[in-house]
Every structure is written in C-alpha cells, then in structure tokens.
C-alpha atoms as a PDB file:
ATOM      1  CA  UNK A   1     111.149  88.511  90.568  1.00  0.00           C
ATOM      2  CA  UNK A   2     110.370  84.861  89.132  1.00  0.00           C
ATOM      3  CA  UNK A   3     112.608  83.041  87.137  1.00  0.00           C
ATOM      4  CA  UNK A   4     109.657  81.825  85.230  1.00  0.00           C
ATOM      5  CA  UNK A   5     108.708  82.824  81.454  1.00  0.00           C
ATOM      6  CA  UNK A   6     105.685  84.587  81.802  1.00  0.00           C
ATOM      7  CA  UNK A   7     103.700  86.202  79.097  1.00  0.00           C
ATOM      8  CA  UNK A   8     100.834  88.435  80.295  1.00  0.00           C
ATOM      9  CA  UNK A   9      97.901  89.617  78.079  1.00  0.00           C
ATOM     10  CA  UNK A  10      95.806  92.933  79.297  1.00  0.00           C
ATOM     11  CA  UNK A  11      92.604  93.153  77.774  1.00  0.00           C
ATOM     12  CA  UNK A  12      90.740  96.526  77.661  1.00  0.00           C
ATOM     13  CA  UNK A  13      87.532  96.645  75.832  1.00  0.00           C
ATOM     14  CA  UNK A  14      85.991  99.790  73.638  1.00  0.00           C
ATOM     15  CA  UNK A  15      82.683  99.835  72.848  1.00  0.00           C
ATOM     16  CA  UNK A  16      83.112  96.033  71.947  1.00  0.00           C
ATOM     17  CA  UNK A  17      79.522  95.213  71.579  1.00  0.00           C
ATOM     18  CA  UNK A  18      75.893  96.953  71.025  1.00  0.00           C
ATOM     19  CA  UNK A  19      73.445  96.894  73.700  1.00  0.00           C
ATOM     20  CA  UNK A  20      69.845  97.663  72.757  1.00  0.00           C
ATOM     21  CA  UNK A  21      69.693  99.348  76.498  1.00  0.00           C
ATOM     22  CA  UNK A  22      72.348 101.663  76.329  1.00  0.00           C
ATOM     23  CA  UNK A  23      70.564 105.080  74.798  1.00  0.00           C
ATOM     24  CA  UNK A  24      73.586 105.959  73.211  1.00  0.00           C
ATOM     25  CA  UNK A  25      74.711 105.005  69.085  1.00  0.00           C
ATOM     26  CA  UNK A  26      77.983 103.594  70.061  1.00  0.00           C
ATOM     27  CA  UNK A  27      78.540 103.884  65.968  1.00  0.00           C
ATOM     28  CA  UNK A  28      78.148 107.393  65.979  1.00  0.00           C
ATOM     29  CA  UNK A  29      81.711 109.215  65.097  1.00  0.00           C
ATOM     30  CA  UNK A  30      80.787 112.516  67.391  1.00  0.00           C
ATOM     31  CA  UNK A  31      79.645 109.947  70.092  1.00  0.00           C
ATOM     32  CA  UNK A  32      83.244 107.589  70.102  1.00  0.00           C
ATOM     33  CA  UNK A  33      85.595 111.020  69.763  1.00  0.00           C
ATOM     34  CA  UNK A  34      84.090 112.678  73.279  1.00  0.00           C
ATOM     35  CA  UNK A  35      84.376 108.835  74.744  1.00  0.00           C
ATOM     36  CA  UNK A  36      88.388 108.219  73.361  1.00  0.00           C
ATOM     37  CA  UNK A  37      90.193 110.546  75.775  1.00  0.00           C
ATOM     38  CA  UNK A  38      89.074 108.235  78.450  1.00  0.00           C
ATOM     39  CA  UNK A  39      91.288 105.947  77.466  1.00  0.00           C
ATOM     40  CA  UNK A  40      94.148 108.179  78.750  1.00  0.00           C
ATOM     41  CA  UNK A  41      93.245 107.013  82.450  1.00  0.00           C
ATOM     42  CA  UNK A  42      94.092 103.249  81.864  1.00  0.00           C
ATOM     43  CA  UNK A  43      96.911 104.240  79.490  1.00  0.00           C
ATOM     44  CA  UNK A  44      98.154 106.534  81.934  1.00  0.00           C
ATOM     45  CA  UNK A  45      98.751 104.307  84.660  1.00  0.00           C
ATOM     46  CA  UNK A  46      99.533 101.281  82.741  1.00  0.00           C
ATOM     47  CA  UNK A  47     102.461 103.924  81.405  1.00  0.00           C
ATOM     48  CA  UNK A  48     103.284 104.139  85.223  1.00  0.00           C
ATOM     49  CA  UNK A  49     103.768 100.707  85.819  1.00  0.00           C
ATOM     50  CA  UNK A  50     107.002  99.632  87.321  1.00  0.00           C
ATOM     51  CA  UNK A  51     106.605  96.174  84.871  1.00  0.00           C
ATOM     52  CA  UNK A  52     106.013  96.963  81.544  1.00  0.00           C
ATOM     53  CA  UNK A  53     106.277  93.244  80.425  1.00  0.00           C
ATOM     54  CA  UNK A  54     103.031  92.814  79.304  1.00  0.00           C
ATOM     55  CA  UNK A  55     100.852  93.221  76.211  1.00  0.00           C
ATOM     56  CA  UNK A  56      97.605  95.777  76.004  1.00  0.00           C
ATOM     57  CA  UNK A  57      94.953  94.517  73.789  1.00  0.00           C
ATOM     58  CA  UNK A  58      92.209  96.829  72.841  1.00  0.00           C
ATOM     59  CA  UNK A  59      88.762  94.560  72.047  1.00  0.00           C
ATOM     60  CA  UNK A  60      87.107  96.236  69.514  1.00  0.00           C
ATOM     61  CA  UNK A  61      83.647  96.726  67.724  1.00  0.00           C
ATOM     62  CA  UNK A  62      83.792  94.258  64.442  1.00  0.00           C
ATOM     63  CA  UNK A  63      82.506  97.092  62.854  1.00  0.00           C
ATOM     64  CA  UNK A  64      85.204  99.520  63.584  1.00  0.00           C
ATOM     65  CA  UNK A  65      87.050  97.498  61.651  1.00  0.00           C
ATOM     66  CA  UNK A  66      85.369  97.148  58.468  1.00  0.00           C
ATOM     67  CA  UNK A  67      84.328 100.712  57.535  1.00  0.00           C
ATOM     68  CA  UNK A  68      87.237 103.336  57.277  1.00  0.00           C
ATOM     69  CA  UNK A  69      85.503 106.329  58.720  1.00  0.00           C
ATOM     70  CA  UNK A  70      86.265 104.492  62.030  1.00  0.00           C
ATOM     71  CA  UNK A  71      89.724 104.451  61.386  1.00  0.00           C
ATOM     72  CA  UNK A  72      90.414 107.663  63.794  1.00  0.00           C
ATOM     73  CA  UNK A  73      89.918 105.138  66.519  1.00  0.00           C
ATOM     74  CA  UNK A  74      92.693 103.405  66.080  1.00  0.00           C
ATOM     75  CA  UNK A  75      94.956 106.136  64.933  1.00  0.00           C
ATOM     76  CA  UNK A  76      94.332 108.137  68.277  1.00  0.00           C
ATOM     77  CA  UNK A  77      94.988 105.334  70.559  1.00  0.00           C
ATOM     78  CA  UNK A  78      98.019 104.693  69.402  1.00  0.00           C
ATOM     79  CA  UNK A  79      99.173 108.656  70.016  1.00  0.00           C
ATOM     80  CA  UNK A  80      97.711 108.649  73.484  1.00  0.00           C
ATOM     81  CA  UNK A  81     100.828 106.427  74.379  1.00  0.00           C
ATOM     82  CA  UNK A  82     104.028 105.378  74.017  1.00  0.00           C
ATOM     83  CA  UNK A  83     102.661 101.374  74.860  1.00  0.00           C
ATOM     84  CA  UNK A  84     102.413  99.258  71.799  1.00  0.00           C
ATOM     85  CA  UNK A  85      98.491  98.281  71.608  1.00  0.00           C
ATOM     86  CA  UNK A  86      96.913  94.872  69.648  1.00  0.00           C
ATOM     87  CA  UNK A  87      93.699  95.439  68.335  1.00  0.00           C
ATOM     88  CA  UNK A  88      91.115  92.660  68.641  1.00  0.00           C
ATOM     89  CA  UNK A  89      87.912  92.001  66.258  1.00  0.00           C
ATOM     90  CA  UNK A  90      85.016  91.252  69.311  1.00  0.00           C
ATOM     91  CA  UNK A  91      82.553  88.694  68.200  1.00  0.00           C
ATOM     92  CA  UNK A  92      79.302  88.623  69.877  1.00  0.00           C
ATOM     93  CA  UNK A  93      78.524  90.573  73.034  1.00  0.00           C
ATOM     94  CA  UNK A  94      81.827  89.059  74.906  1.00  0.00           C
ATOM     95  CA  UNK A  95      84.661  87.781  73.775  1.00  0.00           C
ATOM     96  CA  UNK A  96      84.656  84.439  76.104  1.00  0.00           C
ATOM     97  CA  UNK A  97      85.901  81.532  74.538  1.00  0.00           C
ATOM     98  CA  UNK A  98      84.854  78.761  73.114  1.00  0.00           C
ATOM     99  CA  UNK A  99      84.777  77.431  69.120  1.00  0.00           C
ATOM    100  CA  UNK A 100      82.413  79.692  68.053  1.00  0.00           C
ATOM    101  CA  UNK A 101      83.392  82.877  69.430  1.00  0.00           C
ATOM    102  CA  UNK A 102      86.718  84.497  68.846  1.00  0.00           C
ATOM    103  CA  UNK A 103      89.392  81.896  67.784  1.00  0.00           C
ATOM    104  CA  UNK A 104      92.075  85.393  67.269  1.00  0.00           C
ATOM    105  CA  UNK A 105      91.807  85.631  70.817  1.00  0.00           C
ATOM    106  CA  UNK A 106      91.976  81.735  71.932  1.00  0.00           C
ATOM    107  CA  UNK A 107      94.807  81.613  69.344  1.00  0.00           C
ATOM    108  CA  UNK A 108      97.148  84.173  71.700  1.00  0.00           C
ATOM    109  CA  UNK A 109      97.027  82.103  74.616  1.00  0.00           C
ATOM    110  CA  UNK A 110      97.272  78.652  73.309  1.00  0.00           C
ATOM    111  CA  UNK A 111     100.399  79.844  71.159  1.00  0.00           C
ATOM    112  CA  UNK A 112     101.787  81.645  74.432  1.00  0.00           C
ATOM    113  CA  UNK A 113     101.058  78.255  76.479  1.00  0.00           C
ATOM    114  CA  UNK A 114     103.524  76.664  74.407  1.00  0.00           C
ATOM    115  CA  UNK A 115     106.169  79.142  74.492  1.00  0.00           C
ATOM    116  CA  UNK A 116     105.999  80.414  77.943  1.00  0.00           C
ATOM    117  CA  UNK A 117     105.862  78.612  81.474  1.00  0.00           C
ATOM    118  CA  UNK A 118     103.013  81.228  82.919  1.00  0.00           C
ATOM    119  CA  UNK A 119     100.201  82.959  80.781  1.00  0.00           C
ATOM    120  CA  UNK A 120      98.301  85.795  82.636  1.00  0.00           C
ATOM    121  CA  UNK A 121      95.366  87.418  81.027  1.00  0.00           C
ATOM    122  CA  UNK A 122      93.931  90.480  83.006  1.00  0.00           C
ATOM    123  CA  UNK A 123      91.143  92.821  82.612  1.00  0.00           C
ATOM    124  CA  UNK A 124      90.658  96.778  82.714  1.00  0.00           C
ATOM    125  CA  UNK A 125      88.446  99.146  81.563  1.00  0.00           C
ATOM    126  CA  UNK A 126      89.274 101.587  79.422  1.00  0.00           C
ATOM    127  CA  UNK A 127      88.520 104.482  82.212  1.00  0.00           C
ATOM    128  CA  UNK A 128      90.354 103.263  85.520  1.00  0.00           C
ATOM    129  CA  UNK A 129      93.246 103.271  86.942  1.00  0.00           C
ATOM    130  CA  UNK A 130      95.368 100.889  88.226  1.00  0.00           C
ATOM    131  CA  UNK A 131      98.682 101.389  91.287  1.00  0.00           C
ATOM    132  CA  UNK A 132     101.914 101.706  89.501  1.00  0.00           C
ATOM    133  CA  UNK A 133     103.541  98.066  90.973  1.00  0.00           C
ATOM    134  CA  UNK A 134     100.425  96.342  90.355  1.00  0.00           C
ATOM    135  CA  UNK A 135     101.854  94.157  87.134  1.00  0.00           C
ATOM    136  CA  UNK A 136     104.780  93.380  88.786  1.00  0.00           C
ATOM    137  CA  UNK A 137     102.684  92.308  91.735  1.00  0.00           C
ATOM    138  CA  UNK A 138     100.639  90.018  89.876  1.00  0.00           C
ATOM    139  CA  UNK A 139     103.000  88.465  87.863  1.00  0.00           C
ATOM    140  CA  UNK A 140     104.802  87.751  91.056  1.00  0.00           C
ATOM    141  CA  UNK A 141     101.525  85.880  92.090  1.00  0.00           C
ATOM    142  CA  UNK A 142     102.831  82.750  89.898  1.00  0.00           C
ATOM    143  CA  UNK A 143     105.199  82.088  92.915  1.00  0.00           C
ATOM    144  CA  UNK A 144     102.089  80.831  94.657  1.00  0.00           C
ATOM    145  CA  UNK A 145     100.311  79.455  91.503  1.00  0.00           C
ATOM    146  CA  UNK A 146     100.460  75.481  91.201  1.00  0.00           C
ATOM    147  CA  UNK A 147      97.996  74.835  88.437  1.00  0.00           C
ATOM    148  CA  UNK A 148      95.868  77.819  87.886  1.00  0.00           C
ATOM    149  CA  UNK A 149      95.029  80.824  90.045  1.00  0.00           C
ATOM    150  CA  UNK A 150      92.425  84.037  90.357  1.00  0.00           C
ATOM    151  CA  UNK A 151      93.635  87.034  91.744  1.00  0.00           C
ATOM    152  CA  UNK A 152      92.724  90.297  91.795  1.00  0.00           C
ATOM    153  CA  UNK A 153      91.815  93.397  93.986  1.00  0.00           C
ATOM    154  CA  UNK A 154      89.544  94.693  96.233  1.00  0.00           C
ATOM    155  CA  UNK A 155      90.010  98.055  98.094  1.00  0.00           C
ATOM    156  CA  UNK A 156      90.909 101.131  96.067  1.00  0.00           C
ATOM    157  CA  UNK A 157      89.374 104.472  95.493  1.00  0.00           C
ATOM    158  CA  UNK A 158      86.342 105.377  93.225  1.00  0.00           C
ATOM    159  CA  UNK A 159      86.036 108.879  91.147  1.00  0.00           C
ATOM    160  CA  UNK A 160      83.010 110.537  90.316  1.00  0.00           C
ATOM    161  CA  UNK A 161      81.803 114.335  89.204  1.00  0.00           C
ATOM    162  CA  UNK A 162      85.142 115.594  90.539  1.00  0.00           C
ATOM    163  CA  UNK A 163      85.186 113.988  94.205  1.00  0.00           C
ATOM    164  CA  UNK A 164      87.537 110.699  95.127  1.00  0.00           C
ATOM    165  CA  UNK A 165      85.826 108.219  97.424  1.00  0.00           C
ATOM    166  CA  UNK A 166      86.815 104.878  99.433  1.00  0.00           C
ATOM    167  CA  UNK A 167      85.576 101.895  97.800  1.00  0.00           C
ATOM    168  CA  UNK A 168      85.772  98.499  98.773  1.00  0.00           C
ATOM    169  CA  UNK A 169      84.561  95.652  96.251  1.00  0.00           C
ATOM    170  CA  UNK A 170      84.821  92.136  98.314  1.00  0.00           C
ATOM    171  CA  UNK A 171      81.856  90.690  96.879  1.00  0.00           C
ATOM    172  CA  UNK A 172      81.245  88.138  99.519  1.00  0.00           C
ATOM    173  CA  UNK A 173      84.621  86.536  99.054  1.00  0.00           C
ATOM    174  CA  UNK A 174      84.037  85.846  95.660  1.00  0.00           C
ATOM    175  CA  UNK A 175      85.338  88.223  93.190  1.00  0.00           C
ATOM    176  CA  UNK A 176      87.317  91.286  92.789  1.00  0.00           C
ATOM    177  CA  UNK A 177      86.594  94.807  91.137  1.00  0.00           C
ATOM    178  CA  UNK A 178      87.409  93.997  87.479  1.00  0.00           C
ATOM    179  CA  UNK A 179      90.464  96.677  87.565  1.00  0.00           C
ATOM    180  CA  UNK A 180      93.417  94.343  86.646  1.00  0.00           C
ATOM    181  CA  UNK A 181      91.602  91.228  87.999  1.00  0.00           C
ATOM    182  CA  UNK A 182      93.726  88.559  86.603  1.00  0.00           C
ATOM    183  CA  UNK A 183      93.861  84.801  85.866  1.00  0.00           C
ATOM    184  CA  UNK A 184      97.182  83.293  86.349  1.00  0.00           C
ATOM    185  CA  UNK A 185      97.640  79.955  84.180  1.00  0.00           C
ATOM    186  CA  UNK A 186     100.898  77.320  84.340  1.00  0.00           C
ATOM    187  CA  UNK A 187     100.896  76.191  81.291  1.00  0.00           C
ATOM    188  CA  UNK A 188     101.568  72.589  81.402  1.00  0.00           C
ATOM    189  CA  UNK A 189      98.241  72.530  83.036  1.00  0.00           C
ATOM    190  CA  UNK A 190      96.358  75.021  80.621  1.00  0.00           C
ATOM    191  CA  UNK A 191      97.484  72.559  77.882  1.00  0.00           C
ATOM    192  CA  UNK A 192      95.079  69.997  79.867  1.00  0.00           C
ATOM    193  CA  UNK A 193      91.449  72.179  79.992  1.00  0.00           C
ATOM    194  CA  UNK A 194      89.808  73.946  77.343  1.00  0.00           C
ATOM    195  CA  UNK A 195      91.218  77.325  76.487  1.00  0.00           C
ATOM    196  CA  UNK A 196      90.085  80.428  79.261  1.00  0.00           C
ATOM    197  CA  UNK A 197      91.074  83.973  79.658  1.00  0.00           C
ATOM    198  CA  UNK A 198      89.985  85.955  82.889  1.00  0.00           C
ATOM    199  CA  UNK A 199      87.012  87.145  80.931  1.00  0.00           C
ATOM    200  CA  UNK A 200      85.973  83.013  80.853  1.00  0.00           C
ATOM    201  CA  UNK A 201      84.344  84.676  84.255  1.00  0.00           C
ATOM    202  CA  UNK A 202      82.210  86.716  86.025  1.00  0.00           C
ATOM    203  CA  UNK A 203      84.262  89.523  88.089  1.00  0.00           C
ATOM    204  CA  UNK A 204      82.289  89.417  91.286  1.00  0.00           C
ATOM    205  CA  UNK A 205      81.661  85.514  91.441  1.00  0.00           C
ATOM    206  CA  UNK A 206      84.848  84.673  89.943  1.00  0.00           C
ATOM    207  CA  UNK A 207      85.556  82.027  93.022  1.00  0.00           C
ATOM    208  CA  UNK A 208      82.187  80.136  92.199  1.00  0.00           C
ATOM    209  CA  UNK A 209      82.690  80.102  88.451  1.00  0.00           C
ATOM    210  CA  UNK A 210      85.668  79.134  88.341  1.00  0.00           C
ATOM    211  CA  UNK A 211      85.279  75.936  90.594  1.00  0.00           C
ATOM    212  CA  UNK A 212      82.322  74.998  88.449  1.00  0.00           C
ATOM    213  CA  UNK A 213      84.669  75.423  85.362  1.00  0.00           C
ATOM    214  CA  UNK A 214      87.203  73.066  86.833  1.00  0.00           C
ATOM    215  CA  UNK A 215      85.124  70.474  88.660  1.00  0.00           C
ATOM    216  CA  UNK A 216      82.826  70.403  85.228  1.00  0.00           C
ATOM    217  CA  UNK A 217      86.585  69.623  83.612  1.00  0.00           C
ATOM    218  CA  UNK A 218      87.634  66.562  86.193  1.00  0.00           C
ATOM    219  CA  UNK A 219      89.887  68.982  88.130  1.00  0.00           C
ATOM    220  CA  UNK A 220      89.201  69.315  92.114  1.00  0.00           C
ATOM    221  CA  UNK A 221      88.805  73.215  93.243  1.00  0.00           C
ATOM    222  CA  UNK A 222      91.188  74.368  96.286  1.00  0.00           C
ATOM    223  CA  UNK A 223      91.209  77.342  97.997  1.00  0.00           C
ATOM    224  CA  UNK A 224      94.818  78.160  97.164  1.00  0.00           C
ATOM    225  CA  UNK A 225      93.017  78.809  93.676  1.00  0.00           C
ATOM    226  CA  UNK A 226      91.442  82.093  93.994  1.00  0.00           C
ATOM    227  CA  UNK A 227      93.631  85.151  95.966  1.00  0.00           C
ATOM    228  CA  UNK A 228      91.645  88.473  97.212  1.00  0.00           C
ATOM    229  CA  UNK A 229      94.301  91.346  97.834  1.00  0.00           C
ATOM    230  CA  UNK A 230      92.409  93.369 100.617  1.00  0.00           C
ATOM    231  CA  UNK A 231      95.165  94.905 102.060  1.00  0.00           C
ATOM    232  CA  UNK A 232      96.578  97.301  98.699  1.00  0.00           C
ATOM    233  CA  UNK A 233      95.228 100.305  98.389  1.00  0.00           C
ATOM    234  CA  UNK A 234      95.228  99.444  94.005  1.00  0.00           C
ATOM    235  CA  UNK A 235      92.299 101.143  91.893  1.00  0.00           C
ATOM    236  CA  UNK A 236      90.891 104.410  90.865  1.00  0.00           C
ATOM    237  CA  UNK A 237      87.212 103.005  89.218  1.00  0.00           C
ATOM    238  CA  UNK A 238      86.111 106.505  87.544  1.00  0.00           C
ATOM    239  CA  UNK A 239      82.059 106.877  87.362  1.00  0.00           C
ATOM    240  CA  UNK A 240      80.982 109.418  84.916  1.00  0.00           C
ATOM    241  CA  UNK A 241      77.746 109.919  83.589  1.00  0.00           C
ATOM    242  CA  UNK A 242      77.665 107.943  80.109  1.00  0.00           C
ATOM    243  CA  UNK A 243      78.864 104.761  81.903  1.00  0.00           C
ATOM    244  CA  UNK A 244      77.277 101.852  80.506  1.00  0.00           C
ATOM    245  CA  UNK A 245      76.681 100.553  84.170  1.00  0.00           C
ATOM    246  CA  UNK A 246      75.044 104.208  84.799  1.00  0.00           C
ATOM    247  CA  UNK A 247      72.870 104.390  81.958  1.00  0.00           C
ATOM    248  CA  UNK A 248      71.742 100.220  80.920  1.00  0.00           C
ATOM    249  CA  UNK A 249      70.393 100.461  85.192  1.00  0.00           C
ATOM    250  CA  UNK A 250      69.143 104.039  85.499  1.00  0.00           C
ATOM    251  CA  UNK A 251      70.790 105.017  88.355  1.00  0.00           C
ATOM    252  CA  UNK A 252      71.163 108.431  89.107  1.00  0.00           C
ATOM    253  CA  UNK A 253      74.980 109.485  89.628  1.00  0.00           C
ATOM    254  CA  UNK A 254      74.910 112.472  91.936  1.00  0.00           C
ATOM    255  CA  UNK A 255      72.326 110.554  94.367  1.00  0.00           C
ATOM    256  CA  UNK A 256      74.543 107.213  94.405  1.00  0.00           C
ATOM    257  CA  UNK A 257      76.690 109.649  96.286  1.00  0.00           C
ATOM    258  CA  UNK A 258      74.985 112.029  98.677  1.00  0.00           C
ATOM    259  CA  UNK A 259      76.287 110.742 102.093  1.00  0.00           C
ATOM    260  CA  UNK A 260      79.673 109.225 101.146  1.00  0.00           C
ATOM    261  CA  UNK A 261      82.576 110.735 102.770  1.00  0.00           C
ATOM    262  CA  UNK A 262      84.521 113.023 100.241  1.00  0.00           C
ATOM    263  CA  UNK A 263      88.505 112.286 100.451  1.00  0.00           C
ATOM    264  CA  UNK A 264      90.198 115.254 101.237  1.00  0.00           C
ATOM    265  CA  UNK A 265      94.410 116.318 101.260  1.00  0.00           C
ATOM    266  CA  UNK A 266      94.190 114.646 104.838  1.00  0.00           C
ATOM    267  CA  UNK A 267      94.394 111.295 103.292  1.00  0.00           C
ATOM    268  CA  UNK A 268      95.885 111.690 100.167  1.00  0.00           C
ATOM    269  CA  UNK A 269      97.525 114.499  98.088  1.00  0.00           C
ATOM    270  CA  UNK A 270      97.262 115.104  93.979  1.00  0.00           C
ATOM    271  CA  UNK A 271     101.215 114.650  93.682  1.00  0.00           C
ATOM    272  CA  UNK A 272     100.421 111.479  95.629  1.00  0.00           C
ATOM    273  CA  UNK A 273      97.604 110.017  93.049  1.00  0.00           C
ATOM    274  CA  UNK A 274      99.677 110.977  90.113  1.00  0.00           C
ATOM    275  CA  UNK A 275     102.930 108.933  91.120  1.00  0.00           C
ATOM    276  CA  UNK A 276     100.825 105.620  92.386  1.00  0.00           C
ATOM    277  CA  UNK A 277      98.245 105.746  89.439  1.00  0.00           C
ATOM    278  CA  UNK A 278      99.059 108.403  86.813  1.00  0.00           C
ATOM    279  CA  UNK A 279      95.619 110.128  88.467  1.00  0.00           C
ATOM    280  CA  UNK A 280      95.603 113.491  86.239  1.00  0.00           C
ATOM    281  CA  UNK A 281      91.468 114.746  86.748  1.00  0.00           C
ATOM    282  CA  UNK A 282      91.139 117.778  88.617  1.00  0.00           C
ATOM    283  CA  UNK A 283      89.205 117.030  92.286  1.00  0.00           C
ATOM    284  CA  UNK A 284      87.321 119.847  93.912  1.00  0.00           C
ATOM    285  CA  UNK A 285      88.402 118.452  97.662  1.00  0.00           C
ATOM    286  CA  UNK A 286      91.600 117.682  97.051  1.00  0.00           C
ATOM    287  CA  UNK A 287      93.891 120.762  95.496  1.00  0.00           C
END
C-alpha cells in the first residue's frame, strides 16, 4: 500500500457519441433500455474490487442530457449499484482533451493534480469485467512511476454467445486490452505537460503514442514508462452481437469463433469467475 495521495478516475463510456456506421438509433428509448443491463458486468466487478478508492465516471451522450425522456438512464444506473457514479456531458466523438473538447473533464484532473500526489485515469467498457485486486494493483503501480506511466493488461478471458475463451491482447508490445488500461500521472510532473487522461491514447499503440506525446512536449521517452502485465489472468471482454466493434466492421460473431478452444470446469469453475470478477452470465461449458 503507498503512502502516496492518489486520486483515481474510471471512465466508462455509454453510447457517448453517434456513428453514422453503427445500424442502430443509439437515441432510441427501446434501443438504450435492452443495452443498460450491460452495465451490471463492469459494475459488478468494480463492486468486487478489493480497493474501492476510486471514482466511476459514466461519459455520456450530450443529448441524454438535455431531453428528459432520457432521464431513465441515469436513474437506473444509479440502482444497478451501490458505487457512487459522475455523469459526464461527451463532446464530439471522444472525449480527448484539448481546449476545445471537454474542459468538465480536463477540469477533474487538473483540480486533482493539485490536491493529490498521483492522478490515475483508467478505462472500461461498460460490458467487461475486470479481477477483483485489479485497482489496488494499479494504484500500487505508482511505486514504480517516476514521472508518468502506462499500464495495463494483457491476458484474460473473452465471453461470447454463452462460451468463455482465452484471450491474449499484446499488441506487439504496444498496448493493452482497454479493460482497466490505465495512465498513472505524478503530479508535479502533470503540472508541466498539457492536460491527458488514458483516453489522450490509442489502447493498442499506447507505447508509440505516448512517446510521440512526450517527445512532441520536450520530455525524453523511457521504457520504464509503459508496463504490460502478461502474467495476471485480469479481464472478462464480453462479445455480444450489437457490439459496436461487431456491427461498424461486419464481422460475423459465431464464425470469429468456430475453432477456438471452449473453457471448460477443467480450468475454471462458475464459483471461481464470480469471486475474481463478479462473472454472473450463464456458460453452456462450464456448469
């Protein structure tokens, strides 16, 4: 456990933006209330964790805001868990940051840079789910963090039309899956660069982007920058059908899977995924 202040932001996003590919009216009230129990994987397990110092911020449509027949959204987050949530106006497609995208957003970690001696700002989607120590694992990250520092994870398992697979996401020692990949900032030094969040980057070239960021800034790149846990078995990504990555590329969910191993109770039991992730979907070869 550090001794350091640390304040650590976990963004989640929810139909944040429109894309003209996705054949789905992400405004359409039938459409968002079949898509909202989802959340209840990532809420699940972050419920689970054995650090709960953090803060989950929901990143949400502008216009979910502004008309009051969307208000159900936020009204049924908030009773699938006991966690207090922040909810975020999204600006544009992301929510990166710079002056003329969300200044609400820049605002939290410039104001927690100032108060605390570590800011982490992680990413999830709402779907997944994360291993139970795996806040407290990369908060205890800053041990190791002299400036700034990318960490995240890269082996895991992956769910899909009621099967669990292995997955591995190494990305050619550049990235990790985007399932609590986190940027760890000291903040005397985050007072020095323009402001950044972990979504300032690409998940799977995370290492590249973020030595262009610095070296474009004056500040030299080191390895010691950018961590890939390979060892920690940390993730659940859940595939389902509606996925935006499913859909926007046309790829056809059962055949992305014909030939893949199924898990079975010989590597890991139901009792077993609930405790480590707060895994609650029924699997077909695992009982």
């Amino acid at each position: 456990m550090s001794d350091k202040a640390i304040k650590h932001f976990i963004f989640t996003r929810f139909y944040s933006f429109e894309d003209t590919k996705y054949p789905h009216d992400i405004y359409n009230v039938d459409f968002l209330l079949k898509q909202l129990p989802l959340a209840k994987n990532m809420l699940s397990s972050l419920e689970n964790q054995t650090n709960k110092n953090f803060e989950l911020v929901f990143v949400l449509n502008v216009k979910f805001f502004d008309d009051p027949k969307y208000e159900f959204i936020f009204s049924t987050l908030r009773n699938f868990t006991t966690l207090p949530l922040k909810f975020m106006k999204n600006i544009g497609r992301s929510y990166l940051f710079s002056p003329n995208l969300n200044s609400e957003c820049a605002s939290l970690i410039d104001n927690a840079t100032k108060e605390y001696d570590f800011v982490i700002t992680s990413r999830m989607d709402f779907d997944d789910f994360i291993y139970k120590d795996a806040v407290a694992d990369t908060q205890s990250k800053v041990a190791e963090c002299n400036n700034i520092l990318g960490y995240g994870y890269c082996k895991g398992y992956e769910y899909s039309c009621g099967e669990l697979y292995d997955r591995w996401a190494l990305w050619n020692g550049k990235g990790h899956l985007g399932i609590l990949q986190s940027l760890i900032l000291k903040s005397s030094f985050a007072k020095e660069i323009p402001c950044i969040s972990i979504e300032s980057f690409d998940h799977h070239l995370f290492k590249d982007k973020l030595e262009n960021f610095l070296e474009r800034n004056g500040v030299k790149f080191s390895e010691d920058m950018f961590q890939q846990n390979k060892t920690v078995v940390a993730f659940i990504y859940f595939r389902y059908d509606l996925a935006h990555a499913i859909l926007v590329n046309h790829r056809d969910i059962e055949q992305m899977y014909q030939g893949r191993r199924k898990l079975t109770l010989t590597d890991i039991t139901k009792k077993q995924l609930k405790d480590e992730f707060g895994f609650h979907w029924e699997l077909q070869s695992i009982k």
